[in-house]
N, C-alpha and C. Protein backbone atom coordinates (compact mmCIF):
# COMPACT_ATOMS: atom_id res chain seq x y z
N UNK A 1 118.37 35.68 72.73
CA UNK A 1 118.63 35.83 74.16
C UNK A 1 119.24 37.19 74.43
N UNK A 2 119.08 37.84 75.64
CA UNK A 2 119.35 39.08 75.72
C UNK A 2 121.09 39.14 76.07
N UNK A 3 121.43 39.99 76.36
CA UNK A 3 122.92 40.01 76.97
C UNK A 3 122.61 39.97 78.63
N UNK A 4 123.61 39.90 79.12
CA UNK A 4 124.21 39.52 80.21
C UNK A 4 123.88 40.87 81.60
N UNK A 5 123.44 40.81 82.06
CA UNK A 5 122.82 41.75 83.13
C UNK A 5 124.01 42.97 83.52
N UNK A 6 124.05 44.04 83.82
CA UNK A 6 124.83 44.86 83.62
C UNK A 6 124.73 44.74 85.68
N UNK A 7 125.94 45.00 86.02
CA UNK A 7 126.11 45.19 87.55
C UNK A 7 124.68 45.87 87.96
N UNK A 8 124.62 47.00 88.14
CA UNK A 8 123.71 47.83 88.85
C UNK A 8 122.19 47.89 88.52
N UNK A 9 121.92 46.70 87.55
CA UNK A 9 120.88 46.17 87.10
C UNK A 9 120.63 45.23 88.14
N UNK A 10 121.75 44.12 88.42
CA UNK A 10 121.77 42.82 88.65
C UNK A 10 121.29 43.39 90.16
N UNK A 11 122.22 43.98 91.06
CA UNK A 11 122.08 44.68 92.04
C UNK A 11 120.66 45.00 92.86
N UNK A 12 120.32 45.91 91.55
CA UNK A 12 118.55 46.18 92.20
C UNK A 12 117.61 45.23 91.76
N UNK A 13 118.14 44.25 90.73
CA UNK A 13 116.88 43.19 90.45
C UNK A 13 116.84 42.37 92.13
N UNK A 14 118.57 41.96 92.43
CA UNK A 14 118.58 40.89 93.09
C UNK A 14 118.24 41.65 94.52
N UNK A 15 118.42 42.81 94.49
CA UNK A 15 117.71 43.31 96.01
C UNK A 15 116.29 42.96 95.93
N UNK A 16 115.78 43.46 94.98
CA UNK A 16 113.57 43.53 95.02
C UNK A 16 113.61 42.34 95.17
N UNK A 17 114.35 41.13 94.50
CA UNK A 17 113.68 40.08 94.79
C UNK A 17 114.33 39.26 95.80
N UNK A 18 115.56 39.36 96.55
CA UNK A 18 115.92 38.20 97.99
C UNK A 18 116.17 39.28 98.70
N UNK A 19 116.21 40.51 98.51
CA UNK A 19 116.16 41.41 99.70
C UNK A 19 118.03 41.93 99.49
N UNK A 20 118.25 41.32 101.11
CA UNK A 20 120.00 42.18 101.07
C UNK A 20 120.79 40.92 100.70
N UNK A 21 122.06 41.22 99.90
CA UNK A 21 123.35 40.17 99.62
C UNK A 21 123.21 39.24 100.55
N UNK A 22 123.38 39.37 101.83
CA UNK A 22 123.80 38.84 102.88
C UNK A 22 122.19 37.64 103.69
N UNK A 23 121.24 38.54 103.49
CA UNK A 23 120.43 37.56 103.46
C UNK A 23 119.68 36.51 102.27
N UNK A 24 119.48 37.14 101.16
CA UNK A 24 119.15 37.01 99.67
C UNK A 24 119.98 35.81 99.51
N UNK A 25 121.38 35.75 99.95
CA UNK A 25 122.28 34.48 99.40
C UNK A 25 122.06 33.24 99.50
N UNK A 26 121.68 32.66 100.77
CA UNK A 26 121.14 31.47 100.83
C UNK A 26 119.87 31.14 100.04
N UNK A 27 118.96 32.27 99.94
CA UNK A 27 117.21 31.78 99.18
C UNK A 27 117.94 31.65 97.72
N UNK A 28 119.00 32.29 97.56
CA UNK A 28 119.68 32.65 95.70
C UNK A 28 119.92 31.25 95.40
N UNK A 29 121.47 30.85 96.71
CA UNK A 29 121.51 29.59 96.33
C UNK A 29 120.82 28.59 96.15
N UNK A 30 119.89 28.46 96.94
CA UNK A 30 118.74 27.26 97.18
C UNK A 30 118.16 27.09 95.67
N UNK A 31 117.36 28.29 95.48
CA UNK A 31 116.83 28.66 94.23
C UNK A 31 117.68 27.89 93.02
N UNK A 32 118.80 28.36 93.31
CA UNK A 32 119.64 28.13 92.07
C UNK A 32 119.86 26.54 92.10
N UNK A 33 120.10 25.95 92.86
CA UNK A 33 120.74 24.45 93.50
C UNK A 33 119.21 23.36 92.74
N UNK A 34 117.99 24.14 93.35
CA UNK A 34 116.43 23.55 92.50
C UNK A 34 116.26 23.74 91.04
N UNK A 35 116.97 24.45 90.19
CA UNK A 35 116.87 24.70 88.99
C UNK A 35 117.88 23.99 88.82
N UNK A 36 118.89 24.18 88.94
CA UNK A 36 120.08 22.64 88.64
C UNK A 36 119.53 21.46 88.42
N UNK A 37 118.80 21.32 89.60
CA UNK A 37 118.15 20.49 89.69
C UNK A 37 117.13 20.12 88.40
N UNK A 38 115.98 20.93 88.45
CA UNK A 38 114.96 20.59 87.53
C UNK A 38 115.76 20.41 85.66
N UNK A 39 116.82 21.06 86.12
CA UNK A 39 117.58 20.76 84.32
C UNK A 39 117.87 19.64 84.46
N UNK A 40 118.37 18.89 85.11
CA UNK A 40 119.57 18.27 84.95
C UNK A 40 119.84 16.82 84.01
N UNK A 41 118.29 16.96 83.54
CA UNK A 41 118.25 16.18 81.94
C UNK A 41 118.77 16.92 80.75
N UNK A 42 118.93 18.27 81.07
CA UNK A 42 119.72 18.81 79.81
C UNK A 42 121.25 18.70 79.55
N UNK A 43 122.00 19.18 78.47
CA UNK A 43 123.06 19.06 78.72
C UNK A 43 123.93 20.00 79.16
N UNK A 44 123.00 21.71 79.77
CA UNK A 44 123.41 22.58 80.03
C UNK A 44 122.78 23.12 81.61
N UNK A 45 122.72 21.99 82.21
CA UNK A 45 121.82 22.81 83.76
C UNK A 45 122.43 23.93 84.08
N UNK A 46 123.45 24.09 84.20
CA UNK A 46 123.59 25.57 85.24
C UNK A 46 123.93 26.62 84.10
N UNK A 47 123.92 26.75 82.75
CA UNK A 47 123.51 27.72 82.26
C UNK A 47 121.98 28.07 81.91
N UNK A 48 121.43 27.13 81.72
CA UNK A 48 119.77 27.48 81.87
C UNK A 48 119.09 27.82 82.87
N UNK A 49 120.23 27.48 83.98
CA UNK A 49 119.32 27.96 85.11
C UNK A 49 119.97 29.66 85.55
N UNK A 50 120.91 29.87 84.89
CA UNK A 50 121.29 31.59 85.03
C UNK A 50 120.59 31.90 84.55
N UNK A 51 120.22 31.18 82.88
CA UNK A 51 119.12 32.22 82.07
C UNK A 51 117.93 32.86 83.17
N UNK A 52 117.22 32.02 83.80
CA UNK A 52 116.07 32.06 84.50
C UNK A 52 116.32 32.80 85.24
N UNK A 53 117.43 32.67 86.37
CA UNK A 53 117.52 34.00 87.55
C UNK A 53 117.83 35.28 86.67
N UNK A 54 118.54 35.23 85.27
CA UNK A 54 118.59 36.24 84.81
C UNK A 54 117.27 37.40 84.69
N UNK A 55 116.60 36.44 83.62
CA UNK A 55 115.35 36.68 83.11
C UNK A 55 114.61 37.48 84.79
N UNK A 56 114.74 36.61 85.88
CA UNK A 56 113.72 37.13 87.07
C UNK A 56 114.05 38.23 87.70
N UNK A 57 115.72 38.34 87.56
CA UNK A 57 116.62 39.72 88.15
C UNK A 57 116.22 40.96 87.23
N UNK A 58 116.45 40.41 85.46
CA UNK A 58 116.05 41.25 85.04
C UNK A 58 114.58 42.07 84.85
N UNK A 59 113.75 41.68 85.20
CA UNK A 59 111.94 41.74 85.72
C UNK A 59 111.75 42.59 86.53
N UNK A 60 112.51 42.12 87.78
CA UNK A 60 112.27 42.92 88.85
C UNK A 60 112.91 44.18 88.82
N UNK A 61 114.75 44.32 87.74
CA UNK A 61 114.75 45.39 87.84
C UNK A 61 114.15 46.75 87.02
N UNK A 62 113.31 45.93 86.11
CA UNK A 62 112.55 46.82 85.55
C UNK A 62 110.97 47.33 85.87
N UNK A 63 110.79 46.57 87.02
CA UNK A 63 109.61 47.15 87.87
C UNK A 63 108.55 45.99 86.91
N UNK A 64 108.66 45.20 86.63
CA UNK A 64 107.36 44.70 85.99
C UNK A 64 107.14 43.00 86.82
N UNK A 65 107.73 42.55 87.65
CA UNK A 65 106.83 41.75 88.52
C UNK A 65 106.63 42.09 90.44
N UNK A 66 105.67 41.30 90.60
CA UNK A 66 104.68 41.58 92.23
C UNK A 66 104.51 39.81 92.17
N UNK A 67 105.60 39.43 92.85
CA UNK A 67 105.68 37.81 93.22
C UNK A 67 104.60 37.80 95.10
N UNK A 68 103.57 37.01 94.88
CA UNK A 68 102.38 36.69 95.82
C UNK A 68 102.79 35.74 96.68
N UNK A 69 103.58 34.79 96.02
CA UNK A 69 103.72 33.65 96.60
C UNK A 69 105.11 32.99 96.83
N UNK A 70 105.79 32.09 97.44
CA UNK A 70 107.12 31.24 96.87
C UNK A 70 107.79 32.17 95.99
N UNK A 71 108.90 32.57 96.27
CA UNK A 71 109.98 32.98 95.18
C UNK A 71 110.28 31.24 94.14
N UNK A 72 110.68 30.37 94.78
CA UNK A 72 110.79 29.04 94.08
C UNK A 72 109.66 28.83 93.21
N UNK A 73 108.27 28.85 93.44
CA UNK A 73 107.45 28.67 92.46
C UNK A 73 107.43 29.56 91.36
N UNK A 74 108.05 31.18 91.16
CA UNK A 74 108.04 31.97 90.51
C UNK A 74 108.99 31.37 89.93
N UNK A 75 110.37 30.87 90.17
CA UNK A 75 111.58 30.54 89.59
C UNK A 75 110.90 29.18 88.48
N UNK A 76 110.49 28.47 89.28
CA UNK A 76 110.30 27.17 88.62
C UNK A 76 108.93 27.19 87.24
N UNK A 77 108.53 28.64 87.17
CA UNK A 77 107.15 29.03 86.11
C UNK A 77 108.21 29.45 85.15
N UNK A 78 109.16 30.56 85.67
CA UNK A 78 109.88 31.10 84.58
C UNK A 78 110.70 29.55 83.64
N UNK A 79 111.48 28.80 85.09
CA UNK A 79 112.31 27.75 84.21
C UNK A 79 111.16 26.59 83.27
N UNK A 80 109.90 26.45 83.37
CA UNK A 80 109.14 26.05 82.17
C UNK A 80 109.20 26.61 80.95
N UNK A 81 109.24 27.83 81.07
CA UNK A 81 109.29 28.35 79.92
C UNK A 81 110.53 28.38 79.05
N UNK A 82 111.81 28.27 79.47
CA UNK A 82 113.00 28.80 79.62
C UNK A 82 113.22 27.20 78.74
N UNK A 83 112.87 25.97 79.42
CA UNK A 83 113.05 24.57 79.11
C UNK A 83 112.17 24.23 77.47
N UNK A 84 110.67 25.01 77.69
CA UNK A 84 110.31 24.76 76.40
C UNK A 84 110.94 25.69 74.91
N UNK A 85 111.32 26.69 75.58
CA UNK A 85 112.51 27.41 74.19
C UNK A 85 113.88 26.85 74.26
N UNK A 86 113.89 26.25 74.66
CA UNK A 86 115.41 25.34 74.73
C UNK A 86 114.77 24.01 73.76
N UNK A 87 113.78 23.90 74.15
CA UNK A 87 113.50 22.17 73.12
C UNK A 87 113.07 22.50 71.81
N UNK A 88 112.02 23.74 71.91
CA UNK A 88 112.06 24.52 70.32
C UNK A 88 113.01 24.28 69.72
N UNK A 89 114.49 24.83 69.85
CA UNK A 89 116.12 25.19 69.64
C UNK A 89 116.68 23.96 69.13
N UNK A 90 116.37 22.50 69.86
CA UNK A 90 117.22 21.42 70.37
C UNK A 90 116.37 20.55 68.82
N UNK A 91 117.20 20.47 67.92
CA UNK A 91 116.42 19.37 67.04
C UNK A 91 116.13 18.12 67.48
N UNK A 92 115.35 17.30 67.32
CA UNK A 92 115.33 16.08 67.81
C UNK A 92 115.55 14.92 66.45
N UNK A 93 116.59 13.89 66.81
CA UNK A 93 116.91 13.27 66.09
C UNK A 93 116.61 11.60 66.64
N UNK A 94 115.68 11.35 65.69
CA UNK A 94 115.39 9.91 65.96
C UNK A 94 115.92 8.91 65.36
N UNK A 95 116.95 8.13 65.86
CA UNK A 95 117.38 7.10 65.04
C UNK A 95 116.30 5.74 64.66
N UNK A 96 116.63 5.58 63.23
CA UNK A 96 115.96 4.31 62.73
C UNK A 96 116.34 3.33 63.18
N UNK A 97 118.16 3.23 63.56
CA UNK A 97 119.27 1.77 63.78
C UNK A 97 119.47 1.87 64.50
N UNK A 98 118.84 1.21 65.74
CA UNK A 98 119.41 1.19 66.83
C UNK A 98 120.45 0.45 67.60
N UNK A 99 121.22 -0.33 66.71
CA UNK A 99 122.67 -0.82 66.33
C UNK A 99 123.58 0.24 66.59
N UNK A 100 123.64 1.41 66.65
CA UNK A 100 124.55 2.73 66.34
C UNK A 100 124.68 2.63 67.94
N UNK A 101 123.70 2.06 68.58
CA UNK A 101 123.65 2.71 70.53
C UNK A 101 124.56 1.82 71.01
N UNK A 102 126.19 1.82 72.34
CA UNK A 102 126.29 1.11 72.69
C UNK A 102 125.75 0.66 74.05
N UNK A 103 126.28 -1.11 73.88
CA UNK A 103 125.57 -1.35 75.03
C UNK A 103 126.21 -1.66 76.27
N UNK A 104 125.93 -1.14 76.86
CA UNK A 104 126.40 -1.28 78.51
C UNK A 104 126.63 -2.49 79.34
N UNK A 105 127.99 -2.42 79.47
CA UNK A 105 128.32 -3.61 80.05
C UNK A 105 128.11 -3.75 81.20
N UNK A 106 127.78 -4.65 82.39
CA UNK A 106 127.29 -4.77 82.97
C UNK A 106 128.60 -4.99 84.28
N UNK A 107 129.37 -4.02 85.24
CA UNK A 107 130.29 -3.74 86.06
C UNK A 107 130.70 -4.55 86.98
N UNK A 108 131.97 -5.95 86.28
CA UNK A 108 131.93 -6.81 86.91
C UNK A 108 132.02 -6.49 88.69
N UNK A 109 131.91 -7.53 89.80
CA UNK A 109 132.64 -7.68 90.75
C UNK A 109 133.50 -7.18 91.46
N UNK A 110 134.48 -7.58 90.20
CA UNK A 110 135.56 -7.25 91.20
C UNK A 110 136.09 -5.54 90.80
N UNK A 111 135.27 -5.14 89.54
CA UNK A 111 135.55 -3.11 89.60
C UNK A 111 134.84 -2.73 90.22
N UNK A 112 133.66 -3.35 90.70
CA UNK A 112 132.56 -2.73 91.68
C UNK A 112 133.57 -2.46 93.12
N UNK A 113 134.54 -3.83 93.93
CA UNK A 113 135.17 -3.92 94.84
C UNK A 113 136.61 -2.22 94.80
N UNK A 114 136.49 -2.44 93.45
CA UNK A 114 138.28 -1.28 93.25
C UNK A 114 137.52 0.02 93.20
N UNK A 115 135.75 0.07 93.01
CA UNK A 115 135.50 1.39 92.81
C UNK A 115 134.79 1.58 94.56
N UNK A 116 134.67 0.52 95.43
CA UNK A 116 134.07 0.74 97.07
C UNK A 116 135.46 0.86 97.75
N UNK A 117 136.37 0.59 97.29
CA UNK A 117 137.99 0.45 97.91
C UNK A 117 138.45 1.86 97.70
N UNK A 118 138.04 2.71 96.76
CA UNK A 118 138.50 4.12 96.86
C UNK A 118 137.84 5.16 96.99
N UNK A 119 136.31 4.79 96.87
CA UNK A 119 135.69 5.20 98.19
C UNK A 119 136.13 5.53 99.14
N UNK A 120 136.29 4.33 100.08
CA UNK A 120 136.65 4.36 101.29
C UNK A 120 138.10 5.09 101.56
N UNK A 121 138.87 4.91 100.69
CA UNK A 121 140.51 5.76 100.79
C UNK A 121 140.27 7.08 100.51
N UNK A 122 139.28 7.59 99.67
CA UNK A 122 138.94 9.25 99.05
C UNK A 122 138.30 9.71 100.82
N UNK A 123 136.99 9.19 101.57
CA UNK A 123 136.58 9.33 102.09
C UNK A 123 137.48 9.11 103.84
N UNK A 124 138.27 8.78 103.97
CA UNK A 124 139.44 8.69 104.79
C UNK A 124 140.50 10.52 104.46
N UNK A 125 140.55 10.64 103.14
CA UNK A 125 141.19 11.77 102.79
C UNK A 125 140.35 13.02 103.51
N UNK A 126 138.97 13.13 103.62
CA UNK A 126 138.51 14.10 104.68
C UNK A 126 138.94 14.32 106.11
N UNK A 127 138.32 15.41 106.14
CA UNK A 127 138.69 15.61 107.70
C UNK A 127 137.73 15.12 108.40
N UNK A 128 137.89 14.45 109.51
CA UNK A 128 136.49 13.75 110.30
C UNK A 128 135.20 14.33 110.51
N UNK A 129 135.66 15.59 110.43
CA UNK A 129 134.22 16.55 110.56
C UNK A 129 133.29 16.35 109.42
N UNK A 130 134.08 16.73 108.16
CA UNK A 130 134.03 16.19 106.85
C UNK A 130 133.22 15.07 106.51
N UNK A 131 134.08 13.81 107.03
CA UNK A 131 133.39 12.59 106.72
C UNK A 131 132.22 12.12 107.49
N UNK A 132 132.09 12.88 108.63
CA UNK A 132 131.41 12.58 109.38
C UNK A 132 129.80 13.03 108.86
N UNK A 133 129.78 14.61 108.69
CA UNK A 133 128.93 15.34 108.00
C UNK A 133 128.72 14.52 106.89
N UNK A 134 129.74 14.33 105.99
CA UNK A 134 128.75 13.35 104.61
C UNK A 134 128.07 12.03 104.64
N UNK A 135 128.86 11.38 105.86
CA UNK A 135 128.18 10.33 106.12
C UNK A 135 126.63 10.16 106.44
N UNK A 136 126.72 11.35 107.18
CA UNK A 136 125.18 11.07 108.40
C UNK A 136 124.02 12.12 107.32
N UNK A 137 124.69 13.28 105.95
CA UNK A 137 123.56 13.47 105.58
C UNK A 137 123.58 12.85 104.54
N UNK A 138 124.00 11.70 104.00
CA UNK A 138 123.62 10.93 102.75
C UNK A 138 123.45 9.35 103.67
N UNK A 139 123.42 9.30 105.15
CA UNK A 139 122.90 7.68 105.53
C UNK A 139 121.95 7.02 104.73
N UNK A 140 121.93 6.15 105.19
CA UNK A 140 121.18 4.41 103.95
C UNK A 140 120.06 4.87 104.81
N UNK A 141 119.66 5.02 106.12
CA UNK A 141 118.51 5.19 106.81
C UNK A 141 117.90 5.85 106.52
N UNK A 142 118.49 7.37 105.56
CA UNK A 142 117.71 8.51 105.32
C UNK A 142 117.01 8.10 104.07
N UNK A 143 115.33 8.38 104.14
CA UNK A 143 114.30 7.94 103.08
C UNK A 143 113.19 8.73 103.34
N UNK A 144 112.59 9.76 102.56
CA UNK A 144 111.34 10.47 102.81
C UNK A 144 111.55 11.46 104.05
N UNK A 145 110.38 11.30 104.59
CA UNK A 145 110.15 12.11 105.86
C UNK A 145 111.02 11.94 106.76
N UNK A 146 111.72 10.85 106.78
CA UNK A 146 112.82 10.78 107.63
C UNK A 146 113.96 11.43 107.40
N UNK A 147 114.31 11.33 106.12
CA UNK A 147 115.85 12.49 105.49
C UNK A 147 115.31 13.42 105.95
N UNK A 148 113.97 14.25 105.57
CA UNK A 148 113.91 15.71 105.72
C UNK A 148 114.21 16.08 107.50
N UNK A 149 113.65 15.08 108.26
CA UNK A 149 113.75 15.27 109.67
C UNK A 149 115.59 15.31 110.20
N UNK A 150 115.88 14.30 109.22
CA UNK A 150 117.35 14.31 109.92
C UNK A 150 118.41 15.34 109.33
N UNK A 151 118.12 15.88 107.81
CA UNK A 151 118.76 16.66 107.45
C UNK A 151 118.38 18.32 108.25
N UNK A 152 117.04 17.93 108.92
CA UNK A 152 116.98 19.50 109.85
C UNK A 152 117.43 19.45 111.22
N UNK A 153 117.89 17.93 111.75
CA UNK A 153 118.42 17.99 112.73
C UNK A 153 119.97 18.13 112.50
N UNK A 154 120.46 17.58 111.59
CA UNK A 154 121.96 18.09 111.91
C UNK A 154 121.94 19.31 111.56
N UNK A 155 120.80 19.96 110.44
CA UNK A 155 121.45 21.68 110.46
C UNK A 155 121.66 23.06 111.68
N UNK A 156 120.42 21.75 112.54
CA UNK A 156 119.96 22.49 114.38
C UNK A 156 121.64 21.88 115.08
N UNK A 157 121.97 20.99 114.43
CA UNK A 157 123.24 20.40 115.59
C UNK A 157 124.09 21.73 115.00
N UNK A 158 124.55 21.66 114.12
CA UNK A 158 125.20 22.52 113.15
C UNK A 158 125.47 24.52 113.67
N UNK A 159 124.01 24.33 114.27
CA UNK A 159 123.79 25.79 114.28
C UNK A 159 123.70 26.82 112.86
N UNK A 160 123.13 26.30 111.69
CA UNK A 160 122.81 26.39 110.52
C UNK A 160 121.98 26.14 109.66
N UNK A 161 121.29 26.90 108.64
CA UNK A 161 119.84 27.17 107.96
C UNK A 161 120.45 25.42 106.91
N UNK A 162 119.31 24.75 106.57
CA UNK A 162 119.22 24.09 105.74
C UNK A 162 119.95 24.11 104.42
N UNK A 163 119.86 25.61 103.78
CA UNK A 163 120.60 25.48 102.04
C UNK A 163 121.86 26.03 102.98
N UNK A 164 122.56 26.42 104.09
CA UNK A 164 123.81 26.79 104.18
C UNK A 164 124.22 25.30 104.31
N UNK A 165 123.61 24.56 105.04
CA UNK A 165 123.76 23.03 105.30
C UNK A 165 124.12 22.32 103.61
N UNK A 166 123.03 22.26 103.09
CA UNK A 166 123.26 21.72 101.67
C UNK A 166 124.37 22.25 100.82
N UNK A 167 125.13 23.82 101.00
CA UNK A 167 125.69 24.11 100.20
C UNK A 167 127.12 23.50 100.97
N UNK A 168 127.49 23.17 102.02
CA UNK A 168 128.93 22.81 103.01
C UNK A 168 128.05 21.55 102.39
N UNK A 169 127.75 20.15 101.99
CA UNK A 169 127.50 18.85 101.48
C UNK A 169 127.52 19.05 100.33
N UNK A 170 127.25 19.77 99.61
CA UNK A 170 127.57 20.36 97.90
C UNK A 170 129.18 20.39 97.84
N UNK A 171 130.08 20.94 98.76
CA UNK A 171 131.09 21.29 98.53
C UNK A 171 132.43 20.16 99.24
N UNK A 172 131.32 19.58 99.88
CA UNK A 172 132.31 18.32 100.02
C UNK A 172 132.19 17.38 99.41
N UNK A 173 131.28 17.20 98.64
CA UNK A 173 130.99 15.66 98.02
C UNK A 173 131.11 16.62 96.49
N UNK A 174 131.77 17.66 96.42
CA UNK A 174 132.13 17.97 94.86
C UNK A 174 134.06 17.07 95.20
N UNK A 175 134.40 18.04 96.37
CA UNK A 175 135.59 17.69 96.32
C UNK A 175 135.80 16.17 96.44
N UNK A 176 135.33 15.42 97.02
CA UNK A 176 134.97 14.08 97.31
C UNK A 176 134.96 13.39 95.69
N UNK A 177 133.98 13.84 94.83
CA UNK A 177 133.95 13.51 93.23
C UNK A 177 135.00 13.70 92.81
N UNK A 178 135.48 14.93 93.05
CA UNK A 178 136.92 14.88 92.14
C UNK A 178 138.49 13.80 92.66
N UNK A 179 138.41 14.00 94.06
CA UNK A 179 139.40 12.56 93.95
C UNK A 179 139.24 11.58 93.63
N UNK A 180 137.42 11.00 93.96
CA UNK A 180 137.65 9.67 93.49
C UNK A 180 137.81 9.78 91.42
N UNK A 181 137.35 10.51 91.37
CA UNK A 181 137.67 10.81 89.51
C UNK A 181 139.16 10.93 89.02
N UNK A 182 140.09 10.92 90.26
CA UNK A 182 141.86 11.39 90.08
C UNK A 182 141.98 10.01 90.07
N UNK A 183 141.43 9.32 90.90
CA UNK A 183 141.66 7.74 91.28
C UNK A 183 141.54 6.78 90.13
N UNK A 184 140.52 7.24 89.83
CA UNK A 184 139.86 6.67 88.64
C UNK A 184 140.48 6.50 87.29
N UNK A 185 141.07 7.66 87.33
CA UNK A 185 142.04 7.57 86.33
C UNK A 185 142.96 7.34 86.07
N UNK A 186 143.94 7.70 86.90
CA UNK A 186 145.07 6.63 87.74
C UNK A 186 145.27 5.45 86.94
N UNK A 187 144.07 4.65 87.85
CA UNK A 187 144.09 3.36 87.50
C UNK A 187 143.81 2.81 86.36
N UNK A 188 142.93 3.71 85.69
CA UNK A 188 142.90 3.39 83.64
C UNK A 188 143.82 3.97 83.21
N UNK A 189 144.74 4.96 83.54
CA UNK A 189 145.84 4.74 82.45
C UNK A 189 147.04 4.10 82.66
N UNK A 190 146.83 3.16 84.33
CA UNK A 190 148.23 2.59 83.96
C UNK A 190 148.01 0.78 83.74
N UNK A 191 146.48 0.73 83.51
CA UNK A 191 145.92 -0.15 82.61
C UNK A 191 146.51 0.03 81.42
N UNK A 192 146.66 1.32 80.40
CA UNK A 192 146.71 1.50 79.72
C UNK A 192 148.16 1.39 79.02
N UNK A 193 148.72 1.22 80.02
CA UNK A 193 150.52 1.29 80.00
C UNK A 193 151.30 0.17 80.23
């Protein structure tokens, strides 16, 4: 693997290919947020997916690609490749005993009730705007063509592009994960005590 992109490399790769900082940022993030994505059976998504913007920053700043189509489809050709030298790398180990695997217990009742109960207390910890926004873009109603319709109407309520939309729901339902994960623990270690 090569080293790490030098500033004024990174600079003119990431200009040729999203244009200026300021506009480039949202297509970067998006980009980046879909490669997360497409890893996220590995055990390293968001470093495989730098490799790739690396690899594409570094391309462009050496004058050797002319992208025709989708910047995302260019991203997502490079991250094939990027995924099959990663599985080259990755030995595969097949167990004979499958005794060694455990098995998953099945989440009684009443932890299902202590894990919807702090939910609801983590999700109270927002600010209404907050809860409000996570509510309405992760609704039970939203399915298919209908999410995509409603996630472009609140970004029109919003006054905001779609991945700026996704990245303010990225950043609340990270913070959102991490209390209920404070909670969580909490309560197993004074199980534990």
């Amino acid at each position: 693997m090569k080293p790490s992109l030098d500033p004024k490399e990174f600079e003119l790769g990431f200009w040729l290919l999203f244009g200026s900082q300021t506009d480039g940022g949202d297509e970067y993030l998006h980009i980046w947020n879909e490669l997360v994505f497409f890893f996220r059976d590995f055990s390293e998504p968001e470093e495989l997916t730098d490799q790739v913007l690396d690899r594409m920053i570094r391309k462009a700043a050496q004058g050797g690609i002319e992208i025709r189509g989708s910047l995302l489809y260019y991203a997502l050709t490079v991250a094939r490749y990027v995924r099959l030298e990663y599985l080259k790398k990755t030995p595969v180990v097949i167990p004979t005993d499958l005794s060694q695997f455990e098995r998953r217990e099945q989440v009684d009742t009443s932890e299902r009730e202590v894990r919807l109960q702090i939910l609801d207390e983590c999700l109270e910890e927002l600010t209404p705007d907050q809860r409000e926004l996570i509510l309405e873009y992760y609704g039970p109603d939203n399915r298919g063509r209908k999410k995509i319709e409603q996630r472009e109407k609140l970004a029109a309520e919003l006054g905001m592009s779609i991945p700026s939309l996704r990245v303010r729901v990225h950043r609340i339902r990270s913070a959102l994960a991490n209390k209920i994960e404070r909670k969580l623990r909490a309560i197993e270690s004074s199980r534990i005590t």
